[in-house]
C-alpha atoms as a PDB file:
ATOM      1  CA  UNK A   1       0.000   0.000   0.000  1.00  0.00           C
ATOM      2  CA  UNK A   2       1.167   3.566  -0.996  1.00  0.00           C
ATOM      3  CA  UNK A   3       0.874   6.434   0.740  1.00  0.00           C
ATOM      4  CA  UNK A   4      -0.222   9.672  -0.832  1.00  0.00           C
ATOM      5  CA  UNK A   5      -1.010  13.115   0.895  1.00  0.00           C
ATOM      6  CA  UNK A   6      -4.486  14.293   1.531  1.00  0.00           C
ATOM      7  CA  UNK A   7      -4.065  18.012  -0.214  1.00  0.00           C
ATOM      8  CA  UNK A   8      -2.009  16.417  -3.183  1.00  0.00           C
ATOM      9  CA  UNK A   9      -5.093  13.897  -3.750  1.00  0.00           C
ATOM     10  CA  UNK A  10      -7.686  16.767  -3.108  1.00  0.00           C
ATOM     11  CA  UNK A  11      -5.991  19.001  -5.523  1.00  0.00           C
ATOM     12  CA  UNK A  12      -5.704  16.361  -8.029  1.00  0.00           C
ATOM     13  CA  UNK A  13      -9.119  15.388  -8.133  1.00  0.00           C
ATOM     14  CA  UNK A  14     -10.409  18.949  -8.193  1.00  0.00           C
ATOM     15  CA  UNK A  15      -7.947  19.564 -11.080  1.00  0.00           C
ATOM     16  CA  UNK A  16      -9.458  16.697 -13.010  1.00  0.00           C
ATOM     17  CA  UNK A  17     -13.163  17.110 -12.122  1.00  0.00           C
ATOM     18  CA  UNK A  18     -13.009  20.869 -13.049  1.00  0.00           C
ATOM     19  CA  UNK A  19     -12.777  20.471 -16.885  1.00  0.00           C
ATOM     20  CA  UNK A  20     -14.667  18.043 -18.935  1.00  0.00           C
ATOM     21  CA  UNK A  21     -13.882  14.299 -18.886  1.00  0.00           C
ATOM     22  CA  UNK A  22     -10.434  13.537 -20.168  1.00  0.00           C
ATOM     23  CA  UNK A  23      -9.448  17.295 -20.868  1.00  0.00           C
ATOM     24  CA  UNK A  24      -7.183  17.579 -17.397  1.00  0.00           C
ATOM     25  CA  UNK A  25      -5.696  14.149 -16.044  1.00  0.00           C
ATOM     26  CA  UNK A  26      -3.519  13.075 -12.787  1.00  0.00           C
ATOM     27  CA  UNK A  27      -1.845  10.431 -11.629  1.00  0.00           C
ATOM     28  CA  UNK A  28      -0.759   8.966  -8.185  1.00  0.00           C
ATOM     29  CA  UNK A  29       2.612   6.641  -8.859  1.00  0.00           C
ATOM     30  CA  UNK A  30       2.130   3.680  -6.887  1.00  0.00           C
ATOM     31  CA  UNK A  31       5.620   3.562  -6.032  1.00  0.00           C
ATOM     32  CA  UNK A  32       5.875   6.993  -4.299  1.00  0.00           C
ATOM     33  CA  UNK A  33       2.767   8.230  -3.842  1.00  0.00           C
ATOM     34  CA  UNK A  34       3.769  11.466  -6.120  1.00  0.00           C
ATOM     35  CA  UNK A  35       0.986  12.826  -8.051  1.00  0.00           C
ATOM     36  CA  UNK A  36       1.435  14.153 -11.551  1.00  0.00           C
ATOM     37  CA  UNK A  37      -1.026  16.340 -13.485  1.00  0.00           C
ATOM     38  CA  UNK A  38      -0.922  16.578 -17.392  1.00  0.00           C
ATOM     39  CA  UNK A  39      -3.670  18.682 -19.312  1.00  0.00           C
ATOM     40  CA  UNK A  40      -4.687  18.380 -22.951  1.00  0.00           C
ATOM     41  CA  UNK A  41      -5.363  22.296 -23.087  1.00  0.00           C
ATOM     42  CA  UNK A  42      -1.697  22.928 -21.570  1.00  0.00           C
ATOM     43  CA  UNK A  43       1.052  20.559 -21.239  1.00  0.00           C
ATOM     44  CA  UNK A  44       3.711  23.273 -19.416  1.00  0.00           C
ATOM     45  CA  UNK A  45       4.136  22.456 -16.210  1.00  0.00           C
ATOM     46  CA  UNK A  46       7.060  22.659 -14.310  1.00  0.00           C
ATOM     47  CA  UNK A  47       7.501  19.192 -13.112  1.00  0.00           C
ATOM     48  CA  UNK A  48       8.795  15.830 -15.295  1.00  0.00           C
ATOM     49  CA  UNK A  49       6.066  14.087 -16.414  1.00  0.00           C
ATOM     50  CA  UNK A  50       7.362  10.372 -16.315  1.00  0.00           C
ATOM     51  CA  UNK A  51       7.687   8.548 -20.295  1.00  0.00           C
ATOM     52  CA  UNK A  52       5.497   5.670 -18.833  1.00  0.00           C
ATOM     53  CA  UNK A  53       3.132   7.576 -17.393  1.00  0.00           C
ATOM     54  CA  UNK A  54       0.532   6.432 -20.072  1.00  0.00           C
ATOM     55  CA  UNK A  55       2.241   2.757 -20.266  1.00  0.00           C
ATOM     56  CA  UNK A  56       3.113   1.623 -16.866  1.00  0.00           C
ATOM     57  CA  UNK A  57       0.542  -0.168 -14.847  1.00  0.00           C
ATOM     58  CA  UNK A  58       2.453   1.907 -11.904  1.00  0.00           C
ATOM     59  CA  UNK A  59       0.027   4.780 -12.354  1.00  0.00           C
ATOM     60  CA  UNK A  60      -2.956   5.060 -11.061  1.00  0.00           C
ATOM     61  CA  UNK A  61      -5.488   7.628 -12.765  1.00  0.00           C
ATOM     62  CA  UNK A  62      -7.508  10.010 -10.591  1.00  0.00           C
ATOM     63  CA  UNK A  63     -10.978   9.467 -11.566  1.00  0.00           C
ATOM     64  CA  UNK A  64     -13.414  12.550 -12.743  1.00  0.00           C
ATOM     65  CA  UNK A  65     -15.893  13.347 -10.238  1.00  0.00           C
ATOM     66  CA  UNK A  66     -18.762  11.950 -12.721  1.00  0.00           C
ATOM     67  CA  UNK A  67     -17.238   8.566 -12.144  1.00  0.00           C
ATOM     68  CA  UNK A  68     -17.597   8.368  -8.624  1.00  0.00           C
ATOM     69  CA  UNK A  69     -21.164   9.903  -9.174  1.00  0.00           C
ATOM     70  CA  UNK A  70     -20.722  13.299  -8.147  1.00  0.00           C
ATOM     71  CA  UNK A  71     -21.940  15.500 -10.844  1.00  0.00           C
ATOM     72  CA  UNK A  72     -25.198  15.809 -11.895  1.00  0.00           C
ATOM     73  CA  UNK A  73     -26.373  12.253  -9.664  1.00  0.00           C
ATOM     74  CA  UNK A  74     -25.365  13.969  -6.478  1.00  0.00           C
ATOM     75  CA  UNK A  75     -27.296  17.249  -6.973  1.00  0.00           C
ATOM     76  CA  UNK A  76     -30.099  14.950  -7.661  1.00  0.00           C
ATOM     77  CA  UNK A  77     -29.527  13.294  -4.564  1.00  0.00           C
ATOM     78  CA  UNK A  78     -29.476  16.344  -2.175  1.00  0.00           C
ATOM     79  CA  UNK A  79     -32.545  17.759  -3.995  1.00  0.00           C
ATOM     80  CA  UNK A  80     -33.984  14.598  -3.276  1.00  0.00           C
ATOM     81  CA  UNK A  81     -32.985  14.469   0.485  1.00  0.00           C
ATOM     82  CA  UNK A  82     -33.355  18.419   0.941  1.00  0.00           C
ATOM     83  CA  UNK A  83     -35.703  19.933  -1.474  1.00  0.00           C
ATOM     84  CA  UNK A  84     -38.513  17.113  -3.042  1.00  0.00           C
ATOM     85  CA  UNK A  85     -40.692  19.513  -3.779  1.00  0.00           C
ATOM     86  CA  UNK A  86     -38.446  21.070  -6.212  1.00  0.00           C
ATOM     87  CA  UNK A  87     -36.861  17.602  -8.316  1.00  0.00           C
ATOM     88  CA  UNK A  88     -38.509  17.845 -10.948  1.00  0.00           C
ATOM     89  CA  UNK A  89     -38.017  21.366 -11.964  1.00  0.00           C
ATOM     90  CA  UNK A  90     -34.054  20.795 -10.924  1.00  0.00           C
ATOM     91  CA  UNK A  91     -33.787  17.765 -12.631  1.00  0.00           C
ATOM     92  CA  UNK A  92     -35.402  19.579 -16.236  1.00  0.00           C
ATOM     93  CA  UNK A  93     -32.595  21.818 -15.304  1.00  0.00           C
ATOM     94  CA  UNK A  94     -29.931  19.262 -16.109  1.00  0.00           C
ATOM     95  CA  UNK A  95     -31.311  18.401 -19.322  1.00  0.00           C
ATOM     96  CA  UNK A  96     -29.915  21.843 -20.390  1.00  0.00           C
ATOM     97  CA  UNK A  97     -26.277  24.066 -20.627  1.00  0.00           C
ATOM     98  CA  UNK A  98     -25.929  25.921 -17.539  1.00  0.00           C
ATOM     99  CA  UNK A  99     -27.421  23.734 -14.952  1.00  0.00           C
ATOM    100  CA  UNK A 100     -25.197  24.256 -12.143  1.00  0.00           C
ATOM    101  CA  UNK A 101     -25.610  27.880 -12.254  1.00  0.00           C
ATOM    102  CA  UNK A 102     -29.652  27.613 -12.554  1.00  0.00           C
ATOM    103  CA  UNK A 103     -29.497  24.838  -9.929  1.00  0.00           C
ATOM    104  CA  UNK A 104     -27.227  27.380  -6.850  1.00  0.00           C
ATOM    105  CA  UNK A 105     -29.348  30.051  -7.892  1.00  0.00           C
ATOM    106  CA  UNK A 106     -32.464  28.489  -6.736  1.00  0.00           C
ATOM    107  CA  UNK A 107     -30.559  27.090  -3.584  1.00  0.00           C
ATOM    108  CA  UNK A 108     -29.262  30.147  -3.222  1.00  0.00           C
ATOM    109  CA  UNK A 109     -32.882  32.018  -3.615  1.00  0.00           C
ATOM    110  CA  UNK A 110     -34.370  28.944  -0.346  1.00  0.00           C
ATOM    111  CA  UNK A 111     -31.140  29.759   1.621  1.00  0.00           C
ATOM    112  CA  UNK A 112     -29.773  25.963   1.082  1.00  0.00           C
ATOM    113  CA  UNK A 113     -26.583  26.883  -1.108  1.00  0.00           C
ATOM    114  CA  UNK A 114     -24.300  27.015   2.310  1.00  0.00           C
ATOM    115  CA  UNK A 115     -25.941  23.040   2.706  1.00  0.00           C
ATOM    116  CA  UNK A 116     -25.678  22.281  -0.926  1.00  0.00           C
ATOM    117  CA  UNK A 117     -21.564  23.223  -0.113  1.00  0.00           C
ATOM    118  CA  UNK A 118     -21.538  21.497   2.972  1.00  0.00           C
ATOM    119  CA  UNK A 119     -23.308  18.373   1.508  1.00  0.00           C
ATOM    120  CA  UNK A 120     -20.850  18.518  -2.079  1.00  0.00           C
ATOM    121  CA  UNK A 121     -17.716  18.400   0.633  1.00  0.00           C
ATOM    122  CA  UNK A 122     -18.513  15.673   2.484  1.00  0.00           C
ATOM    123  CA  UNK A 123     -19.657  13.698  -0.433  1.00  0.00           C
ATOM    124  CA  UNK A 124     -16.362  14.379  -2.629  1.00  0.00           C
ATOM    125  CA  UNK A 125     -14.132  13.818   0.536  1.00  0.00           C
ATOM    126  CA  UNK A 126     -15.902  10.074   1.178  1.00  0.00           C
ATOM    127  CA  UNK A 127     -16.057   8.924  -2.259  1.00  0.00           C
ATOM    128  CA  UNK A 128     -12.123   9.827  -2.395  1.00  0.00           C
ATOM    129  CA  UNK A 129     -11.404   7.945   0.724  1.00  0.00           C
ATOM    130  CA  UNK A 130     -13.660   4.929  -0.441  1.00  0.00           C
ATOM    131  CA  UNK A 131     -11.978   4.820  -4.103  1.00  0.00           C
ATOM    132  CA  UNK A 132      -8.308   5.177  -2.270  1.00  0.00           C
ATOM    133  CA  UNK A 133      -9.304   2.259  -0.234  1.00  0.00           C
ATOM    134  CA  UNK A 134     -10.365   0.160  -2.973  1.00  0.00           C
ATOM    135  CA  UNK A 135      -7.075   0.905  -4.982  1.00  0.00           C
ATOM    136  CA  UNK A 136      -4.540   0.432  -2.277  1.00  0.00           C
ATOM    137  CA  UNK A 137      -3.636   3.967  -1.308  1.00  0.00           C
ATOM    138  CA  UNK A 138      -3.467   5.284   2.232  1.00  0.00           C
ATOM    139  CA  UNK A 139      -4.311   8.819   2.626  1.00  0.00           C
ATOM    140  CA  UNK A 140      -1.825  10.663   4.604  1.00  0.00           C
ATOM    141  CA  UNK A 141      -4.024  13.548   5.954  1.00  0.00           C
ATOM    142  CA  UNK A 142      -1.246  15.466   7.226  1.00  0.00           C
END
């Protein structure tokens, strides 16, 4: 089992999850734990990128945050848990471009967007510890 640190995962996966699927990628090396981020839009960053980085079965990709089902499914969810009354409507809102923005302005408009944050957090942070479980990585939360 590898360890890799709690921020460097954190900041990975945010990296990842904040452009569309496959656009921004990062890896954890299963050897060190070091994380490496490479970006289709912008391949200049500072650090070596390892040759085998696309090769090796020694790097492990950081999933998107629609693969551990928190995009659209866990908005749905906390409308579900938080707001029933308003699913449908929310849910037609995903069905369209610029549903995130439609969907905090109507939290925002019941006073729930500081929950909705809240709810996101804790969500992201236990689907990261589940999926580092399952792949062998100990989370250093230091």
């Amino acid at each position: 089992m590898v360890a890799v640190k709690h921020d460097d995962l954190s900041m990975a996966f945010d990296f990842v999850s904040f452009a569309a699927p496959m656009e921004h990628n990062a890896y954890v090396s299963l050897d060190t734990g070091k994380v490496y981020l490479t970006s289709d839009a912008n391949d200049a960053f500072d650090e070596e990128i390892p040759d085998d980085l696309d090769t090796s079965d020694r790097y492990l990709a950081i999933p998107h945050k629609n693969e551990l089902g928190l995009g659209r499914s866990l908005a749905l969810r906390f409308v579900a848990q938080e707001l029933p009354a308003c699913y449908d409507q929310i849910e037609g809102f995903f069905r369209r471009q610029g549903a995130y923005a439609r969907f905090k302005d109507l939290l925002e408009r019941k006073g729930m967007l500081e929950l909705w944050y809240s709810f996101e957090a804790d969500s992201v942070e236990r689907a990261l510890r589940q999926w580092s479980a399952e792949n062998g990585l100990e989370i250093l939360d230091s």
